[in-house]
C-alpha atoms as a PDB file:
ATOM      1  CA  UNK A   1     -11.962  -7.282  -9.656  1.00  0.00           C
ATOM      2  CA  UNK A   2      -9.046  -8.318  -7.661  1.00  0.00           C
ATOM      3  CA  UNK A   3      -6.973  -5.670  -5.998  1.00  0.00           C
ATOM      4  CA  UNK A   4      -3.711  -7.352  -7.887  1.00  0.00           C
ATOM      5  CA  UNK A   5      -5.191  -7.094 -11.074  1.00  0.00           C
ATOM      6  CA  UNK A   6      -6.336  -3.567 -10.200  1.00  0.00           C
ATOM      7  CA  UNK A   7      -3.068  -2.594  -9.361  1.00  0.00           C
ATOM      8  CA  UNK A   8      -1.174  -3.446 -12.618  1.00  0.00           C
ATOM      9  CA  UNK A   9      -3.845  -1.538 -14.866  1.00  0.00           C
ATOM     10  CA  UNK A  10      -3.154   1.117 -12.985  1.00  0.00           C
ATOM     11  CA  UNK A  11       0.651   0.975 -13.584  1.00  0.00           C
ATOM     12  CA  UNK A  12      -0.176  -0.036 -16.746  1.00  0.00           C
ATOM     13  CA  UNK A  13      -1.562   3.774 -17.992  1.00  0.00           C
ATOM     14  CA  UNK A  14       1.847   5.641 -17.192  1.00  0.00           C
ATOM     15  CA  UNK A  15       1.426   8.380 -19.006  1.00  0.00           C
ATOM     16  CA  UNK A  16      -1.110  11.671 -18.778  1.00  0.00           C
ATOM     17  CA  UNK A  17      -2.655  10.480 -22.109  1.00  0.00           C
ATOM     18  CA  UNK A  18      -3.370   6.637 -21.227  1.00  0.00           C
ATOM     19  CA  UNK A  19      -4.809   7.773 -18.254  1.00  0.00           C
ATOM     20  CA  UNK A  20      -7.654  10.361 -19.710  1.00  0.00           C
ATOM     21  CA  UNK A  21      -7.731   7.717 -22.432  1.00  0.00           C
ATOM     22  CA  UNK A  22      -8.780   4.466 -20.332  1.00  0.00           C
ATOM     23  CA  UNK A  23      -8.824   6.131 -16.857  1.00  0.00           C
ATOM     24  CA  UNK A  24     -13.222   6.679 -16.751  1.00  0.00           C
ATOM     25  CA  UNK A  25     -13.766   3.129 -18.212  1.00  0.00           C
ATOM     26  CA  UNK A  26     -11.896   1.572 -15.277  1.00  0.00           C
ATOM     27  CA  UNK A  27     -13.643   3.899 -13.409  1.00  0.00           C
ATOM     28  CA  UNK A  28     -17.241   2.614 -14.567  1.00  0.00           C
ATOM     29  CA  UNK A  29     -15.794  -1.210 -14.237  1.00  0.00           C
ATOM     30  CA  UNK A  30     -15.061  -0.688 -10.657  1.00  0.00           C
ATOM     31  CA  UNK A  31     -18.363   0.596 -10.446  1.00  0.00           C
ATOM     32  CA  UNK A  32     -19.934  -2.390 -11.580  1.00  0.00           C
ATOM     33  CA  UNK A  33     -17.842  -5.058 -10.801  1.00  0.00           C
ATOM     34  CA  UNK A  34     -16.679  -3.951  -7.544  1.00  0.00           C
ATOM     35  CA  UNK A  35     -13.424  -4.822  -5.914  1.00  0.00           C
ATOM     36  CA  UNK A  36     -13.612  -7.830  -4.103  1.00  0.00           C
ATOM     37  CA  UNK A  37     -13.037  -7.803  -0.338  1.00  0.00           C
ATOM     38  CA  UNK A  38     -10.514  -8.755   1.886  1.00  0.00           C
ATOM     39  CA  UNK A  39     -10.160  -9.685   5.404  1.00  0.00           C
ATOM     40  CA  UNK A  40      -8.645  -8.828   7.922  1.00  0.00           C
ATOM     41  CA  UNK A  41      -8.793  -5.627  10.164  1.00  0.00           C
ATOM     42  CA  UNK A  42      -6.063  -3.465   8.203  1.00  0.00           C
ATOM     43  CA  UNK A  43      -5.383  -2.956   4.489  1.00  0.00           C
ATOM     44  CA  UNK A  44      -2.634  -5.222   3.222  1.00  0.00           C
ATOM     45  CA  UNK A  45      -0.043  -4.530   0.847  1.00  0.00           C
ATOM     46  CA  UNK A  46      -1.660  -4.460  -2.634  1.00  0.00           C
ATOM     47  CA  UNK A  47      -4.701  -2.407  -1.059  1.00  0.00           C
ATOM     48  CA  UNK A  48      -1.778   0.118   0.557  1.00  0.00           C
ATOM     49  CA  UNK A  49      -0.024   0.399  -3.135  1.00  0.00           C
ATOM     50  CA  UNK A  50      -3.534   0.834  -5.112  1.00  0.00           C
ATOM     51  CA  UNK A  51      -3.686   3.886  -2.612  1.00  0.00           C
ATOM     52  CA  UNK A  52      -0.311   5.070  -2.982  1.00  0.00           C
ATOM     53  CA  UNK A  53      -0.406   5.006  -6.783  1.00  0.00           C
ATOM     54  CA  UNK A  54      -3.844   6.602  -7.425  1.00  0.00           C
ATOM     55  CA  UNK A  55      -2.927   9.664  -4.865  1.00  0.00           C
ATOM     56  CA  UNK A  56       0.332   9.778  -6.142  1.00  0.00           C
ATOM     57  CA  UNK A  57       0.110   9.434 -10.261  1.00  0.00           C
ATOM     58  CA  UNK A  58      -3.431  10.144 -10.414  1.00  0.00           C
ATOM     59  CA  UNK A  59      -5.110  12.668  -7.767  1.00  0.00           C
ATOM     60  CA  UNK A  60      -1.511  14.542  -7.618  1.00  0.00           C
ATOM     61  CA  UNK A  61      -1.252  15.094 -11.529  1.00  0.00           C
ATOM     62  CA  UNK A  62      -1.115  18.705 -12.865  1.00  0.00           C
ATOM     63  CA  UNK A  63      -3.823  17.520 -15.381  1.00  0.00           C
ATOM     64  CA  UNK A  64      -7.151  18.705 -14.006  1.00  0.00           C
ATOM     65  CA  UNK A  65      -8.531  15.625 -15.977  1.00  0.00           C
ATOM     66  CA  UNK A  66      -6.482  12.921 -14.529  1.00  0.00           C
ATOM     67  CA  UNK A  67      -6.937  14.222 -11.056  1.00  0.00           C
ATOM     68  CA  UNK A  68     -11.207  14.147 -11.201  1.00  0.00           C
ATOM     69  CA  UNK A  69     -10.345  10.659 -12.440  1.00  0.00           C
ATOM     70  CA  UNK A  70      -7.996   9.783  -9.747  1.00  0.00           C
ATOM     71  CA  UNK A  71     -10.669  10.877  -7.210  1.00  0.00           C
ATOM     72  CA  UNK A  72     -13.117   9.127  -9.016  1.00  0.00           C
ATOM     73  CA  UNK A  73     -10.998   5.726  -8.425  1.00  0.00           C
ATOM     74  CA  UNK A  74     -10.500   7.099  -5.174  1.00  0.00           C
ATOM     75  CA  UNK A  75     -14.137   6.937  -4.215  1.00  0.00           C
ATOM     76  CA  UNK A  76     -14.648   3.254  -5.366  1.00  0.00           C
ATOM     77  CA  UNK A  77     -11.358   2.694  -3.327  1.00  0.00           C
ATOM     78  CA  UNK A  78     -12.680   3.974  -0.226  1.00  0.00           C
ATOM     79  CA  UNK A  79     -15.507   2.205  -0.768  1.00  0.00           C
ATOM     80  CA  UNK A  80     -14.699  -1.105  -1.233  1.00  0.00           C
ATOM     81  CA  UNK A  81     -12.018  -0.938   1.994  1.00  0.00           C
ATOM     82  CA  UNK A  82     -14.436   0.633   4.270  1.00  0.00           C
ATOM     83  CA  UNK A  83     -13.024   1.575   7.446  1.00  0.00           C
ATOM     84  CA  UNK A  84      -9.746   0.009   6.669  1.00  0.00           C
ATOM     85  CA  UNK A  85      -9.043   3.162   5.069  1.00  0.00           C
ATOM     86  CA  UNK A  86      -8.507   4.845   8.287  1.00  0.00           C
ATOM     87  CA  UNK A  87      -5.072   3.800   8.730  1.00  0.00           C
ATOM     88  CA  UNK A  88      -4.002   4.488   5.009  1.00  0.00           C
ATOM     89  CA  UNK A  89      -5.897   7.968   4.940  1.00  0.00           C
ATOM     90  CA  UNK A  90      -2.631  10.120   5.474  1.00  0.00           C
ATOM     91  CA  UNK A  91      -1.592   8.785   1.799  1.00  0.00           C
ATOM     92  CA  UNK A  92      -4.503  11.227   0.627  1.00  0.00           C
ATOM     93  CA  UNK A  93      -4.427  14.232   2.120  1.00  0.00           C
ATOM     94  CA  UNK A  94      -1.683  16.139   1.039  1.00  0.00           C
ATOM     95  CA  UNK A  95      -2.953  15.276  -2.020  1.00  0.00           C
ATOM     96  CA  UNK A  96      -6.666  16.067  -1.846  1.00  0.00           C
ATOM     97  CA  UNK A  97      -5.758  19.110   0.194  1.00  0.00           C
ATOM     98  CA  UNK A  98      -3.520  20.642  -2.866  1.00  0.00           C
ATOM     99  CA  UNK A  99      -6.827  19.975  -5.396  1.00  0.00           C
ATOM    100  CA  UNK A 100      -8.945  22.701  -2.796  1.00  0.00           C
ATOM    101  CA  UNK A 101      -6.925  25.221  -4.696  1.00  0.00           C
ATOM    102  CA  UNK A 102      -7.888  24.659  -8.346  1.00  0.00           C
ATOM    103  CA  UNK A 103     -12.037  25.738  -9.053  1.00  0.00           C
ATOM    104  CA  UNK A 104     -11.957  22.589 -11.269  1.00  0.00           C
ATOM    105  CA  UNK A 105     -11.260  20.085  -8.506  1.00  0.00           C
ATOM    106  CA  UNK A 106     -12.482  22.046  -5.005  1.00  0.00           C
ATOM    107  CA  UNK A 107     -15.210  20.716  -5.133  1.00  0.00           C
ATOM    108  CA  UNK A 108     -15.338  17.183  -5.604  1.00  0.00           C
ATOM    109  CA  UNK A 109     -11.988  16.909  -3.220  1.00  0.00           C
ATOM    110  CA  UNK A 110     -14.595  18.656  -0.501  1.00  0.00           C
ATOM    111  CA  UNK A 111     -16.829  16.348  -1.430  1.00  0.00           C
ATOM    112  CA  UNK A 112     -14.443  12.745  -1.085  1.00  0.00           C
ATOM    113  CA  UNK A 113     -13.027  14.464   2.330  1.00  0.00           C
ATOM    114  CA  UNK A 114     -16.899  14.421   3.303  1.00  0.00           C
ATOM    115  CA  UNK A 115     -17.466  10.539   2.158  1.00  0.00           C
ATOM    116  CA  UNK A 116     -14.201   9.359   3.905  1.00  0.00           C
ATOM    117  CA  UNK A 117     -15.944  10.264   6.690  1.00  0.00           C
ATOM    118  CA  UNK A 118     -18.768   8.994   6.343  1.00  0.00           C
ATOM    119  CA  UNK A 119     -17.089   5.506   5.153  1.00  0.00           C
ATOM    120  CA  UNK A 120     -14.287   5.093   6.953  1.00  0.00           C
ATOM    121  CA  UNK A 121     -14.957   6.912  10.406  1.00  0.00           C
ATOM    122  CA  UNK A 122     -19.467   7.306  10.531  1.00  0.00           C
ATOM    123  CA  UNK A 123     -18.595  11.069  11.173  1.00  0.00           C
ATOM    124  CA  UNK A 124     -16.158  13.831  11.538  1.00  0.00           C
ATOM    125  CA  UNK A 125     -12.961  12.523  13.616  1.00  0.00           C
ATOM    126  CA  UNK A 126     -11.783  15.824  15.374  1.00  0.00           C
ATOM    127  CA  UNK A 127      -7.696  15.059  15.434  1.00  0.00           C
ATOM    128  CA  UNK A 128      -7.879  14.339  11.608  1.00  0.00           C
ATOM    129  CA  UNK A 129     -10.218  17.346  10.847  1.00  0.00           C
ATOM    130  CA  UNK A 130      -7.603  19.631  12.569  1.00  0.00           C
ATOM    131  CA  UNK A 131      -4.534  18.033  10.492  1.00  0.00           C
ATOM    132  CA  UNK A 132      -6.747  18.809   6.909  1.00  0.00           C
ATOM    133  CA  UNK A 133      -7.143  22.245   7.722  1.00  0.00           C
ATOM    134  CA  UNK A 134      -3.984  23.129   9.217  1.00  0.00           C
ATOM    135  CA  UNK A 135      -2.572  22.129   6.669  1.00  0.00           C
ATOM    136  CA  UNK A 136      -5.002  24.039   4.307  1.00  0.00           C
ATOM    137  CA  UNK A 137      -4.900  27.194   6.040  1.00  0.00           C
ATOM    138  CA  UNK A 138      -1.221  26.939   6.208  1.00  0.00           C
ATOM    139  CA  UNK A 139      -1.158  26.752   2.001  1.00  0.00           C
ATOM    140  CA  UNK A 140       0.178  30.122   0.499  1.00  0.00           C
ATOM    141  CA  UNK A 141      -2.328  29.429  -2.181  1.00  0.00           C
ATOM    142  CA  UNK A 142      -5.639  31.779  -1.094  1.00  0.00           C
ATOM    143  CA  UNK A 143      -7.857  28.922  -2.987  1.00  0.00           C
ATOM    144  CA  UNK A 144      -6.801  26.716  -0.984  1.00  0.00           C
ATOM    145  CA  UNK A 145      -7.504  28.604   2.643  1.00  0.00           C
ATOM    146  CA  UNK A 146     -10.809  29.171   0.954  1.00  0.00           C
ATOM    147  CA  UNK A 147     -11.429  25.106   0.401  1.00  0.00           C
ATOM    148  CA  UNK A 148     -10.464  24.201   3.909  1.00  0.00           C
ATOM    149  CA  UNK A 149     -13.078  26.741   4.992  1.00  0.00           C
ATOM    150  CA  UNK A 150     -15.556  25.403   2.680  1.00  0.00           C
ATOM    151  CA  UNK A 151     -14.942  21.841   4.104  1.00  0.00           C
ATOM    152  CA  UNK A 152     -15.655  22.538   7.808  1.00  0.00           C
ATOM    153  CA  UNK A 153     -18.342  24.409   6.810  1.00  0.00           C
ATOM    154  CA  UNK A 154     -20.202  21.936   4.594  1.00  0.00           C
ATOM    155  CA  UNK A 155     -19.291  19.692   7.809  1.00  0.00           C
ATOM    156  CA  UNK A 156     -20.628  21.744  10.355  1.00  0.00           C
ATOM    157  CA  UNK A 157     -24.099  22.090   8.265  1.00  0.00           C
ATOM    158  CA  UNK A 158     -24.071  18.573   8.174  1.00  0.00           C
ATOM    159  CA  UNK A 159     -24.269  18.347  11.870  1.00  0.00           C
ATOM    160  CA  UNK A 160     -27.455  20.086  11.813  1.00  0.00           C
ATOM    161  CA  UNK A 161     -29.718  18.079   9.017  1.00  0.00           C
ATOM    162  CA  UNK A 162     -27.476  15.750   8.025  1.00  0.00           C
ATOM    163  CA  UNK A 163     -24.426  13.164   7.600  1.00  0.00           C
ATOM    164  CA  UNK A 164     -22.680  13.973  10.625  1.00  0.00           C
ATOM    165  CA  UNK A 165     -26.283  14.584  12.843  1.00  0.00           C
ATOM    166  CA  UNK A 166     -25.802  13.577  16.435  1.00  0.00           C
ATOM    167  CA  UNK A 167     -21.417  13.149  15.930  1.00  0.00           C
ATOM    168  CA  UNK A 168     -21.107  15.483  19.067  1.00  0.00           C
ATOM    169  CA  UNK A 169     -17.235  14.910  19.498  1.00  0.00           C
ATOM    170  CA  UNK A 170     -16.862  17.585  17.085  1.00  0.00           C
ATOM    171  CA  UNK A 171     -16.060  20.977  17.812  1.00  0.00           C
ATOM    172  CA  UNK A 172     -14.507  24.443  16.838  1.00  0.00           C
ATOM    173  CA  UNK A 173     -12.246  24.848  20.007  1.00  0.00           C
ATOM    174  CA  UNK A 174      -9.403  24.208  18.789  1.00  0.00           C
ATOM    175  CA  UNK A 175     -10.060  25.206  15.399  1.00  0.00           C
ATOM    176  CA  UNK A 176     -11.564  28.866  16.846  1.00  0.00           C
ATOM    177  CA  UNK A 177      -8.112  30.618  17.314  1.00  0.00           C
ATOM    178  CA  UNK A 178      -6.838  30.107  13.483  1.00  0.00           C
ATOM    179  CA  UNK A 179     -10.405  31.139  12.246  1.00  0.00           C
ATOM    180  CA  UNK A 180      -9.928  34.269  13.892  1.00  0.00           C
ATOM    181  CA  UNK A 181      -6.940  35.175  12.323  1.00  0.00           C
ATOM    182  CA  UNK A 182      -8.309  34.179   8.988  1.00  0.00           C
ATOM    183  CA  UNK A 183     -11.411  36.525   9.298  1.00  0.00           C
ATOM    184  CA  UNK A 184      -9.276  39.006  11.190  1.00  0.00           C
ATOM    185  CA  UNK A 185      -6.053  39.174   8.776  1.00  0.00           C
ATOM    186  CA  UNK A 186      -5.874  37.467   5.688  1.00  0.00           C
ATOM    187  CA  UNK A 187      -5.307  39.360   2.656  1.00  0.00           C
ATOM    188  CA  UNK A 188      -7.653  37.338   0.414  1.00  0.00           C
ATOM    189  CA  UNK A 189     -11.179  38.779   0.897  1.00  0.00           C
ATOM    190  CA  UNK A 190     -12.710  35.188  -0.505  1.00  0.00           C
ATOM    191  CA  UNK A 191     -10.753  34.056   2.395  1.00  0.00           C
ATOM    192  CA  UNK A 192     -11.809  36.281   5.059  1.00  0.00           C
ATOM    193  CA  UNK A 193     -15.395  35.455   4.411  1.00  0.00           C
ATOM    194  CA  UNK A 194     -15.182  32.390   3.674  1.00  0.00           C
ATOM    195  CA  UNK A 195     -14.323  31.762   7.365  1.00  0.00           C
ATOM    196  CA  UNK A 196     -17.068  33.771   8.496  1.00  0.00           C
ATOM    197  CA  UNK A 197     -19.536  31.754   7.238  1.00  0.00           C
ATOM    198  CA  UNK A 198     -17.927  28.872   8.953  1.00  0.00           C
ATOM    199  CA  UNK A 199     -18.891  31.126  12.065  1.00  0.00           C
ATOM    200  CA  UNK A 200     -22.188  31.541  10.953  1.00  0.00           C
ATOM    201  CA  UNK A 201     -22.635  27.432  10.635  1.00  0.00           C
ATOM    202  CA  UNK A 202     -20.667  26.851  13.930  1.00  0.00           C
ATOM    203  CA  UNK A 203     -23.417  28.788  15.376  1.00  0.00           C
ATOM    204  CA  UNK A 204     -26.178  27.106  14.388  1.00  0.00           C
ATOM    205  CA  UNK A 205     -24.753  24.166  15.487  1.00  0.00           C
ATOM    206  CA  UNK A 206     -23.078  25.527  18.615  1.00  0.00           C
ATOM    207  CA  UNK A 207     -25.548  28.464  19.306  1.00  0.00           C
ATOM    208  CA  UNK A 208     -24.322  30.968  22.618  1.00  0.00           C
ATOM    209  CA  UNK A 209     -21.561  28.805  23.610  1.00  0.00           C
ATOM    210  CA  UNK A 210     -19.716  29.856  20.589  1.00  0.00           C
ATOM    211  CA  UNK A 211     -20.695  33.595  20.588  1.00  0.00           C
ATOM    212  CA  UNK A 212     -18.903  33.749  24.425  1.00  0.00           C
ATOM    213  CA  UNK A 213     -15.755  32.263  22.967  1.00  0.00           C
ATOM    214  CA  UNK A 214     -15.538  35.038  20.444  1.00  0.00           C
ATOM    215  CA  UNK A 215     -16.621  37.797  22.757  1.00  0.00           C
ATOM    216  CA  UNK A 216     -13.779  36.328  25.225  1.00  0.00           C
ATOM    217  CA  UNK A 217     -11.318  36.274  22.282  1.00  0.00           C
ATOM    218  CA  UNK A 218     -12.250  39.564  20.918  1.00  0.00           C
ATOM    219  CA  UNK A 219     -10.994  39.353  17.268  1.00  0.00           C
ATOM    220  CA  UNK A 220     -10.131  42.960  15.692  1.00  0.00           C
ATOM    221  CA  UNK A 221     -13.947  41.999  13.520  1.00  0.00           C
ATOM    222  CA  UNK A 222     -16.074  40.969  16.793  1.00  0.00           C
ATOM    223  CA  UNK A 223     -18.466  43.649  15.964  1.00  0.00           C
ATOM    224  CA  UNK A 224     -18.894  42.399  12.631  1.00  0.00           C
ATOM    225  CA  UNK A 225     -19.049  38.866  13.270  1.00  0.00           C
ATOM    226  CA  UNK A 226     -21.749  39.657  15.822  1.00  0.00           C
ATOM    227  CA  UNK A 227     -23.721  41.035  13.335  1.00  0.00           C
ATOM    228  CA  UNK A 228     -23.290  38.238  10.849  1.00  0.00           C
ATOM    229  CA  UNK A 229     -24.433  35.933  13.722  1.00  0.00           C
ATOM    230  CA  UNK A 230     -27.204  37.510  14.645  1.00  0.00           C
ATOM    231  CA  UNK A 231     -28.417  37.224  11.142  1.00  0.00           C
ATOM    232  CA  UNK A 232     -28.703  33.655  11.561  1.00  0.00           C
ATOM    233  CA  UNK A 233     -32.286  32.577  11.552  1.00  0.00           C
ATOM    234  CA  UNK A 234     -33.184  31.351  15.173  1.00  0.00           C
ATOM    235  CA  UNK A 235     -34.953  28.595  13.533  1.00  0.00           C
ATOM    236  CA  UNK A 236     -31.866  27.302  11.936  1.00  0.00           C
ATOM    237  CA  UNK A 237     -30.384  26.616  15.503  1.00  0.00           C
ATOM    238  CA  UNK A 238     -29.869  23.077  17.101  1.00  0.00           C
ATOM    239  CA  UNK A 239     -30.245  19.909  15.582  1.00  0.00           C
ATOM    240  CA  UNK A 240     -32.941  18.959  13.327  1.00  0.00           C
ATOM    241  CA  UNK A 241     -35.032  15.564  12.818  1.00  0.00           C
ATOM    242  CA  UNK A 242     -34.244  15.243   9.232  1.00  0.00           C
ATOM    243  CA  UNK A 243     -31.487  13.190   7.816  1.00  0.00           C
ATOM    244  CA  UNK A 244     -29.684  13.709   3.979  1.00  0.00           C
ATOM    245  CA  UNK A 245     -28.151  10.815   2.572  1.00  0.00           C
ATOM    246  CA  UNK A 246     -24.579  11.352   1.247  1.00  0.00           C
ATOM    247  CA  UNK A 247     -23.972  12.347  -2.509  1.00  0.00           C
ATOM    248  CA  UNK A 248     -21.193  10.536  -4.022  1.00  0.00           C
ATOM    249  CA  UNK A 249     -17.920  13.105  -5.251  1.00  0.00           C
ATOM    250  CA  UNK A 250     -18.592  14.432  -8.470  1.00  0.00           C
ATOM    251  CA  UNK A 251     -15.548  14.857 -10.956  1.00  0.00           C
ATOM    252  CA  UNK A 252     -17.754  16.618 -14.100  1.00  0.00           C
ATOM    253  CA  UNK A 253     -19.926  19.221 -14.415  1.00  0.00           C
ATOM    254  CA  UNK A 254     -23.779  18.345 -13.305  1.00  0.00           C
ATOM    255  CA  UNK A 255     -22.789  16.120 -10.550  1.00  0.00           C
ATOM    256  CA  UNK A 256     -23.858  16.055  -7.365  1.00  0.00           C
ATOM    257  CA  UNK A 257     -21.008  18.349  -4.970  1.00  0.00           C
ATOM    258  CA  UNK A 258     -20.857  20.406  -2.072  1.00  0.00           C
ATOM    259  CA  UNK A 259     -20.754  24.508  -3.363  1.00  0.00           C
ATOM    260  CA  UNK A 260     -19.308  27.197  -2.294  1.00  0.00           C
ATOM    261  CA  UNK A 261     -22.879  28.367  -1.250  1.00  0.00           C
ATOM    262  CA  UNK A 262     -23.639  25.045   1.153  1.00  0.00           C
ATOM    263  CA  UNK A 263     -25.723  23.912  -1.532  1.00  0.00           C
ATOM    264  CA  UNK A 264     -25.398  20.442  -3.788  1.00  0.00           C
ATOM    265  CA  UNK A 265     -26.124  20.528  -7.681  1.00  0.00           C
ATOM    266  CA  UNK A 266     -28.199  18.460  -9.331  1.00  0.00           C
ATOM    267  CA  UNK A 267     -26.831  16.317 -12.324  1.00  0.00           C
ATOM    268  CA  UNK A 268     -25.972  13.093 -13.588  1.00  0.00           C
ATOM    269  CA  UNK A 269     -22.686  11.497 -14.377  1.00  0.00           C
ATOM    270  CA  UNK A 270     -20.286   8.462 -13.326  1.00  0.00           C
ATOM    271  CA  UNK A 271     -20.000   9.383  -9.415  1.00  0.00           C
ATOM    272  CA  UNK A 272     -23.397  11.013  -9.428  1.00  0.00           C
ATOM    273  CA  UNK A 273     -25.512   8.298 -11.291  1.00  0.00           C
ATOM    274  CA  UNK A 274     -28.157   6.578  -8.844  1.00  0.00           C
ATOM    275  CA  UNK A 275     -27.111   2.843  -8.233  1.00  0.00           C
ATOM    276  CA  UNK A 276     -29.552  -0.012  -8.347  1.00  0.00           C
ATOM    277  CA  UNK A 277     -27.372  -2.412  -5.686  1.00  0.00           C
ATOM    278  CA  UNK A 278     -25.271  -1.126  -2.985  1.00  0.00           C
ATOM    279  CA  UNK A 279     -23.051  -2.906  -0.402  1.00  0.00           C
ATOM    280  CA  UNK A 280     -25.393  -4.071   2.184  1.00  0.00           C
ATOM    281  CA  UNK A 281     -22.604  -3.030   5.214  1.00  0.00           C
ATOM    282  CA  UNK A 282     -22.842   0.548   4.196  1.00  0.00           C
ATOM    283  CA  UNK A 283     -26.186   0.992   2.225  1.00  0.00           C
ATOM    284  CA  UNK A 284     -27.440   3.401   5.346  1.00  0.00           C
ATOM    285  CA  UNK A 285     -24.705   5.571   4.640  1.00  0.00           C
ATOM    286  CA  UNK A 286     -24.226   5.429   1.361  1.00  0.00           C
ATOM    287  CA  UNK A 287     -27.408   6.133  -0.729  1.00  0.00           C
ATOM    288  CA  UNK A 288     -26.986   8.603  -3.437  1.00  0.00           C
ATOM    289  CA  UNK A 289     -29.242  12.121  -3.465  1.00  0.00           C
ATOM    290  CA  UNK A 290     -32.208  11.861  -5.639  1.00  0.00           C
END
């Protein structure tokens, strides 16, 4: 399919209704056509506008419906533009960010934040991590604090066993002060632990080097959150040989998505549907769970 053509059909469902109406069967035509590839090192201006409108009419919409759809489109977006999408990837995450704070679309927004990376940047790109979940932690929504927790965490546990194994020019330093105040001082309890379980992972990952920032920072909670560390299994620390593929974000129940437990579900379903032919460029990156 030609990004043009694309483009117009997209324009072409202007209303809430068209788009649940038609929205999942252009969905499962991108899927199997595919959008055809340009060249050239940075997305031109019908690739920027396909963008623009699904994050803007789509992903933003206050129908829970259209949004999963919009991220849906999103994914085969990504996709198809590879790591072109790097310089168009502010155009998303206001966008995604907001959907952390609805239960119906935290998770597969958690889960399209985790394939951009893997698509457009091969693993976790520490300046853009810190503008997602400033902004998140900055929301006044508590859902959405929660989410951007959720997403570091799922990150950090997939530099362990996982997508991100071996990306070492990720850390929590910078991130450390704000996750203090969250398990120190938010009022949202889902909150507060939330972020320390993104402790918990950033020790397994980090191991003593991250205990001696906290014991230098002493948060009003150290004792506690020495206690939740040391509950870590040893086992669990450093890196580990094996090597998950990536699921693909999951818009319906019984797909495959990151939970709120660091686990993935099991299912079937547009995004979570195993693929018999896979762009050679990214196939290492991009095979579906089974």
């Amino acid at each position: 399919m030609e990004w043009e053509e694309l483009l117009a059909r997209l324009q072409k469902y202007h209303s809430v209704a068209l788009r649940v109406d038609n929205g999942q069967t252009l969905v499962d035509e991108l899927a199997s056509v595919k959008l055809n590839t340009k060249n050239g090192r940075l997305p031109d201006m019908d690739e920027t506008k396909v963008v623009e409108e699904i994050s803007t009419n789509w992903i933003a919409s206050s129908n829970y419906r259209v949004s999963l759809l919009g991220i849906d489109l999103l994914d085969e977006v990504v996709r198809s533009l590879g790591h072109k999408f790097k310089a168009i990837i502010t155009k998303v995450i206001d966008q995604l960010v907001s959907k952390l704070g609805d239960s119906r679309t935290q998770d597969p927004s958690l889960q399209m934040f985790l394939n951009i990376f893997v698509v457009a940047f091969e693993g976790p790109d520490a300046t853009l991590y810190e503008r997602i979940l400033t902004t998140a932690w900055n929301d006044r929504g508590w859902r959405v604090r929660e989410g951007g927790c959720y997403l570091l965490r799922h990150t950090l546990d997939q530099m362990i066993d996982g997508l991100f194994q071996g990306k070492s020019s990720f850390g929590l330093s910078k991130l450390l002060p704000r996750l203090v105040q969250l398990v120190d001082g938010d009022k949202q309890a889902e909150v507060r632990e939330a972020a320390m379980e993104v402790l918990m992972a950033g020790y397994r990952v980090f191991g003593e080097k991250l205990k001696n920032d906290l014991i230098r920072k002493r948060p009003k909670r150290l004792p506690q959150i020495l206690a939740r560390l040391e509950d870590v299994d040893p086992s669990d620390l450093g890196p580990s040989p094996a090597m998950k593929p990536p699921s693909r974000p999951a818009s319906r129940n019984g797909m495959q998505t990151p939970v709120s437990r660091g686990h993935i579900r099991q299912g079937s379903g547009t995004l979570g549907r195993q693929r018999k032919e896979l762009d050679q460029a990214v196939i290492k990156l991009l095979v579906p769970l089974v």
